[in-house]
Protein backbone atom coordinates (compact mmCIF):
# COMPACT_ATOMS: atom_id res chain seq x y z
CA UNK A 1 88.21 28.76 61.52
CA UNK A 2 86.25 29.62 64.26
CA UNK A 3 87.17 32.80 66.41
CA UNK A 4 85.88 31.98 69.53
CA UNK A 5 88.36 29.10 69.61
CA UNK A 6 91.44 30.74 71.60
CA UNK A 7 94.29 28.81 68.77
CA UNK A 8 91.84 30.28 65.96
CA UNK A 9 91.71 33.67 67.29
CA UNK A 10 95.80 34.06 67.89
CA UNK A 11 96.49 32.56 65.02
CA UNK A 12 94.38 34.74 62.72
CA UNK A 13 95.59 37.72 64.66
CA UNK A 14 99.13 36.57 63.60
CA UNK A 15 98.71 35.88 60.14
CA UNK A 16 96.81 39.76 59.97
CA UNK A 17 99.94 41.27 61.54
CA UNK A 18 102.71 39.00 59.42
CA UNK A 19 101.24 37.22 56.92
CA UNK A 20 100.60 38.02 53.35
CA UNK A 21 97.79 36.85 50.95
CA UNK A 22 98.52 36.72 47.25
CA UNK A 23 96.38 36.47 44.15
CA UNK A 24 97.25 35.62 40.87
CA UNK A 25 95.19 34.97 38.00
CA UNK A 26 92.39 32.47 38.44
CA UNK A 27 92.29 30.58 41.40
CA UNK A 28 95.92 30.75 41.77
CA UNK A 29 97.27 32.35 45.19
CA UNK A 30 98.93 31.73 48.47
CA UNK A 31 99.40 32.84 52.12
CA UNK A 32 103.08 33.17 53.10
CA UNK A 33 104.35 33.82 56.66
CA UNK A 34 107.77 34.60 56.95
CA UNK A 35 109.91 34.83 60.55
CA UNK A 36 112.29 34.22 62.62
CA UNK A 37 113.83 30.46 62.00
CA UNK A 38 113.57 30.09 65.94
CA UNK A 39 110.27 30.63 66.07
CA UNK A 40 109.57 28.09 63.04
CA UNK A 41 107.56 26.17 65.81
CA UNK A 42 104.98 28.46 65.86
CA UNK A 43 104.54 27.53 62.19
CA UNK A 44 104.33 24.30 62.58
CA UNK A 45 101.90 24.64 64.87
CA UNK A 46 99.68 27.09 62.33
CA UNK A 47 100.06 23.99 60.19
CA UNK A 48 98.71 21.39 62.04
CA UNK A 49 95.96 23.27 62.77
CA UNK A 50 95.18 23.85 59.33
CA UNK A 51 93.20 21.10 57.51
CA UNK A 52 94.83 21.85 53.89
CA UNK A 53 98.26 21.03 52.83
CA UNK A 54 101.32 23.17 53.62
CA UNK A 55 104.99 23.69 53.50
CA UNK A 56 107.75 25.04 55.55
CA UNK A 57 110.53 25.75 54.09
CA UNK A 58 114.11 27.85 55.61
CA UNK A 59 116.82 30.13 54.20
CA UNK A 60 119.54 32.37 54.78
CA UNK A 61 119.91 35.31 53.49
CA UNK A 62 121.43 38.53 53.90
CA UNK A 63 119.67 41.34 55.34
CA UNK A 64 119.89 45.34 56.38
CA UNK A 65 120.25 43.69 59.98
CA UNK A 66 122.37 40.37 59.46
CA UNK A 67 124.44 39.24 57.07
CA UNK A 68 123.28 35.95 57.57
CA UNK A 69 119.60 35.75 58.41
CA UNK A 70 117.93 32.47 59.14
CA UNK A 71 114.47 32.71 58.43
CA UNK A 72 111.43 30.36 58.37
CA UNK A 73 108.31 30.42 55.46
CA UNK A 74 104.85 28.92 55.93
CA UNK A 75 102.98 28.49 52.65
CA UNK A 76 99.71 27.69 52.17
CA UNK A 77 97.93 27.56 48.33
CA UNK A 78 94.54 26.30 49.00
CA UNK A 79 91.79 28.60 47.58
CA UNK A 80 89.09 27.65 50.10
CA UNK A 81 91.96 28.32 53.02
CA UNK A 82 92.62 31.98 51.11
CA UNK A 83 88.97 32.84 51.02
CA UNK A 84 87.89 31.98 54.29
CA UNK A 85 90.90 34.26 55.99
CA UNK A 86 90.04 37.03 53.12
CA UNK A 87 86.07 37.33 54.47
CA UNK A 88 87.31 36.84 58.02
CA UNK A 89 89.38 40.26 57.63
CA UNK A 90 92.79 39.39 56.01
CA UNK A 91 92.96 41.51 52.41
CA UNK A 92 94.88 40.81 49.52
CA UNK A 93 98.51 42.58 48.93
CA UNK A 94 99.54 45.43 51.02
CA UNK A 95 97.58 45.61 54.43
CA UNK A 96 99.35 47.18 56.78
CA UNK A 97 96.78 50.44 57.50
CA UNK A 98 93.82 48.57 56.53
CA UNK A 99 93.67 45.29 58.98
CA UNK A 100 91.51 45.65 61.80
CA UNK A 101 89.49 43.20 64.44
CA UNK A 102 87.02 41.17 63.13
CA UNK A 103 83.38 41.94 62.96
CA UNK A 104 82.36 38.79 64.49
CA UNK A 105 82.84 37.15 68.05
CA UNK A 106 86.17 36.37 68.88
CA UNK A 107 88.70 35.56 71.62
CA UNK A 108 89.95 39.11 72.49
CA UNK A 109 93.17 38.39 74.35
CA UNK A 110 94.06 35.46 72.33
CA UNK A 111 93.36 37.00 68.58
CA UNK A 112 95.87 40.41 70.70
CA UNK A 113 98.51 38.05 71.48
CA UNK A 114 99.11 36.96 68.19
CA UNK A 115 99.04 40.61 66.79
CA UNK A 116 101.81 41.24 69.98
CA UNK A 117 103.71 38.64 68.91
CA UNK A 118 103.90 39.67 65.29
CA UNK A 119 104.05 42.83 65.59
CA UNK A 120 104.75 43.91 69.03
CA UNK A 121 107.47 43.52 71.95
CA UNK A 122 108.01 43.29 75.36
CA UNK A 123 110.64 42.39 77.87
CA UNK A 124 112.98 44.75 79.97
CA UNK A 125 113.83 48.62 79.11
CA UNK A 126 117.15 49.82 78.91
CA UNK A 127 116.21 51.33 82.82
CA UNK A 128 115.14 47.33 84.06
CA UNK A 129 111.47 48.41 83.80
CA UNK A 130 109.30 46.01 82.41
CA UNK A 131 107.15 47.08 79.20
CA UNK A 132 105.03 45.79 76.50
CA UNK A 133 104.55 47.72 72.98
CA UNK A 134 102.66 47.21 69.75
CA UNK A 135 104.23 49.26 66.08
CA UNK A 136 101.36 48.74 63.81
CA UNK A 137 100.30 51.32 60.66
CA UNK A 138 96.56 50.29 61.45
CA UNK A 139 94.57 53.11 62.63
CA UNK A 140 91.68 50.49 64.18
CA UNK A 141 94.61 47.79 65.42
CA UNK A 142 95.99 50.10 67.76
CA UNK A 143 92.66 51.97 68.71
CA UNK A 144 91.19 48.50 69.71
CA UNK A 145 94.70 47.94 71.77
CA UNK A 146 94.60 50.99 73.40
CA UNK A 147 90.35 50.19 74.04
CA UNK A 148 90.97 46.86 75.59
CA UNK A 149 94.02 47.58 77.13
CA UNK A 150 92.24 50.56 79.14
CA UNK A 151 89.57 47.94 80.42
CA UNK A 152 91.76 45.94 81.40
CA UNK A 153 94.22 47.84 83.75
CA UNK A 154 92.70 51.22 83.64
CA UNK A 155 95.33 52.88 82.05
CA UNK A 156 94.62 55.17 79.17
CA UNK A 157 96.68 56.30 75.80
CA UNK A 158 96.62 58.83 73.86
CA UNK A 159 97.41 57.47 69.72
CA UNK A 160 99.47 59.37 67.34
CA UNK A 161 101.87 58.75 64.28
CA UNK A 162 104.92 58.31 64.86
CA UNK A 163 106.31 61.35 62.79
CA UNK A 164 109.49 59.63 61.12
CA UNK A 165 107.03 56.51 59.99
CA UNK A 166 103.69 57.06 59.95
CA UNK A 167 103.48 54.55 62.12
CA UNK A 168 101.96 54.29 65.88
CA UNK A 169 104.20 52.90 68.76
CA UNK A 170 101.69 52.10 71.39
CA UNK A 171 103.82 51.38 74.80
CA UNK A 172 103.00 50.59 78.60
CA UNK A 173 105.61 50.27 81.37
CA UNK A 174 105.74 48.65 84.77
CA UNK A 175 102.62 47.61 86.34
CA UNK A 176 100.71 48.24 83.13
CA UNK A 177 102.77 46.11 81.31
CA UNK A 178 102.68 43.17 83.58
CA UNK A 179 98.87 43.03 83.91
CA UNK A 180 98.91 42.98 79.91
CA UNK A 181 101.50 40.90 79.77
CA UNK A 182 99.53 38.27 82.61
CA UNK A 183 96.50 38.59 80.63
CA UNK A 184 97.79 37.77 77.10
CA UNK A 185 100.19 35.09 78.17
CA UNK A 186 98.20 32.47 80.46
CA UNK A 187 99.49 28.89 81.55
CA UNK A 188 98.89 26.74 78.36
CA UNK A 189 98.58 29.43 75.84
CA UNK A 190 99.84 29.29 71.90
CA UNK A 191 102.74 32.00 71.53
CA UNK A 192 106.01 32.40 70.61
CA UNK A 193 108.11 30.60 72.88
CA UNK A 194 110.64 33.59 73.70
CA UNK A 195 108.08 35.89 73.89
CA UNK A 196 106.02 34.18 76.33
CA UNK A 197 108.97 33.63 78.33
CA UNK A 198 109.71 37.56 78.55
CA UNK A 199 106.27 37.14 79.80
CA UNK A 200 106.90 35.41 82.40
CA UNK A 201 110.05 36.92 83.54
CA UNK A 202 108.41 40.74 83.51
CA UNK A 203 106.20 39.46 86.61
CA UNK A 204 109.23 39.14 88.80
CA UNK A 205 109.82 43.04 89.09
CA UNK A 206 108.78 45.08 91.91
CA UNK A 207 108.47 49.08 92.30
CA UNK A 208 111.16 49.90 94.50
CA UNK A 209 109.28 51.72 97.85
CA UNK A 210 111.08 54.81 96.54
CA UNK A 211 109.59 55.24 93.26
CA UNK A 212 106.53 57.38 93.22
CA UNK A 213 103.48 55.96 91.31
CA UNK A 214 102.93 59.09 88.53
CA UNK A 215 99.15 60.08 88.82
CA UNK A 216 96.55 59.28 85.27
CA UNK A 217 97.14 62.02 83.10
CA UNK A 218 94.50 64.31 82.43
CA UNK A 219 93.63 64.04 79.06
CA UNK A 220 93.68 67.36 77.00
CA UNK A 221 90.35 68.82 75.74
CA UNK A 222 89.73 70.78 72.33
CA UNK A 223 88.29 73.80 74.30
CA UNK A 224 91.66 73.52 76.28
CA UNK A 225 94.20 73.57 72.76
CA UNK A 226 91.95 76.57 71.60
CA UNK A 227 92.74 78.15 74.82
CA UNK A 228 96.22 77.22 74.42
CA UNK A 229 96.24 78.66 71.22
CA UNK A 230 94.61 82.43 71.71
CA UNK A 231 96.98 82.65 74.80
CA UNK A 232 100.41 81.58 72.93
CA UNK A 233 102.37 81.41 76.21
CA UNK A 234 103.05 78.81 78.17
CA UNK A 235 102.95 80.80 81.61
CA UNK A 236 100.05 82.23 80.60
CA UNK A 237 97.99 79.34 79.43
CA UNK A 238 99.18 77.30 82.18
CA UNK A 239 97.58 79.85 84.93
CA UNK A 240 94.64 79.78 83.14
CA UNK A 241 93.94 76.10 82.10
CA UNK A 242 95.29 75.18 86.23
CA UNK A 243 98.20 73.43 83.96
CA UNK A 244 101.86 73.36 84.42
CA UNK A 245 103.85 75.50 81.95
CA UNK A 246 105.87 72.42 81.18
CA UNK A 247 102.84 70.64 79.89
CA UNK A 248 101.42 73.75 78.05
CA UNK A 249 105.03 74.19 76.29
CA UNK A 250 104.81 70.52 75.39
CA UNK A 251 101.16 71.17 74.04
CA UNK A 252 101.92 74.28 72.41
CA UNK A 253 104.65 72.30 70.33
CA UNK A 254 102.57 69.18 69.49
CA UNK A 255 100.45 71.55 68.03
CA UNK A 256 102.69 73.61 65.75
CA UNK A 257 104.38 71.12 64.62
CA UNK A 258 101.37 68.92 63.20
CA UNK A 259 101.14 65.94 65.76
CA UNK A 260 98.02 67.33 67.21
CA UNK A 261 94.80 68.10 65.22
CA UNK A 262 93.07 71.02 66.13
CA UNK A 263 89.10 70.44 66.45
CA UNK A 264 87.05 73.30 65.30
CA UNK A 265 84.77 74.77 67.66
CA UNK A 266 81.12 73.83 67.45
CA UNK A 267 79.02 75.76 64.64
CA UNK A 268 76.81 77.78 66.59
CA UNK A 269 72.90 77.34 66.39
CA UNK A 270 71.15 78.79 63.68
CA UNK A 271 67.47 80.88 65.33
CA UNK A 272 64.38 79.05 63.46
């Protein structure tokens, strides 16, 4: 299963996001992927490009969002299949905060499609705006996103938990999202079908002349939330720090309410 390979890399990137490996005792195991029965061609593609036997199997079922869900399993048993995707970075059992990129060369945009697809979104907000989004418990999934993502459109984010979850909910709208979305999806790509089609249909929008393109946001600093802090008002800190108070009230609340970490200030330097 070779990473480099753009099929490889999605498909392992899929099968980290939605797939689950189980062992029993022995040799015994198996890798189950379970989705959406209109998607089941994805799976058959997954199997065809897998050189070990496999089954695909549907069922309905009711769920906390249908009553009658139609979903698609893949199932694979083979132990040499199960090893090779457990060294390439797929664990055993529950995985959700513990998957991450692989430490070997791999197709970037291809192995973040197939995390996307499983696990992420895009199409049309509620406001017509295009967007694209990842919700992923992994600490280093969503770092990486937000790493590449950055180099490839410029645009920066900042990563927290989501504080219902536990989760992160990385998002980008408009432009953003349909340079991501152009990257990921190229002519001839593997993907699910529907999603690559939202693909496709985010490139038609255009910024109306009227709508102002918002500046990059200036990242805060730890000396700056320290500031923030000993001042305790957003007037105040916001003269001070060249802020607005409507971004030092934000701030200030982030901060007492536990979604931003304060960094301790540097231990000063002890004389010889």
């Amino acid at each position: 299963m070779d990473l480099q390979i753009p099929c490889y890399a999605y498909m392992f990137g899929f099968l980290q996001a939605d797939g689950h490996l189980a062992r029993r005792v022995g040799q015994k195991g198996r890798l189950t992927v379970e989705i959406n029965a209109r998607d089941i061609e994805i799976l058959r593609a997954f199997q065809r490009l897998t050189p070990h036997y496999s089954s695909i199997t549907e069922r309905v079922r009711a769920t906390n969002f249908s009553p009658e869900h139609h979903s698609a399993t893949w199932s694979l048993y083979a132990a040499e299949a199960r090893a090779v995707l457990n060294e390439l970075g797929m664990p055993y059992g529950k995985k959700s905060l513990t998957i991450r990129p692989p430490r070997r060369e791999f197709s970037r945009p291809d192995y973040l499609r197939g995390i996307i697809d499983a696990d992420g979104s895009l199409g049309w907000t509620a406001q017509g705006y295009p967007y694209l989004a990842l919700t992923s418990a992994s600490t280093a999934l969503a770092a990486y996103l937000c790493h590449y993502a950055k180099k490839v459109t410029g645009t920066a984010r900042t990563m927290s938990r989501n504080a219902r979850d536990g989760v992160y909910n990385i998002c980008y709208y408009k432009e953003t999202a349909q340079r991501l979305a152009a990257h990921f999806y190229y002519d001839g790509c593997l993907a699910v079908p529907h999603k690559k089609a939202n693909a496709e249909s985010i490139q038609t929008w255009v910024r109306p002349p009227d709508m102002r393109v918002a500046p990059p946001r200036r990242r805060w600093t730890a000396r700056e939330d320290r500031e923030l802090i000993r001042l305790g008002h957003p007037d105040r800190a916001a003269a001070a720090l060249d802020r607005t108070p409507q971004s030092c009230t934000m701030r200030l609340w982030r901060i007492r309410s536990g979604q931003v970490t304060l960094t301790p200030p540097p231990a000063p330097l002890l004389s010889p």
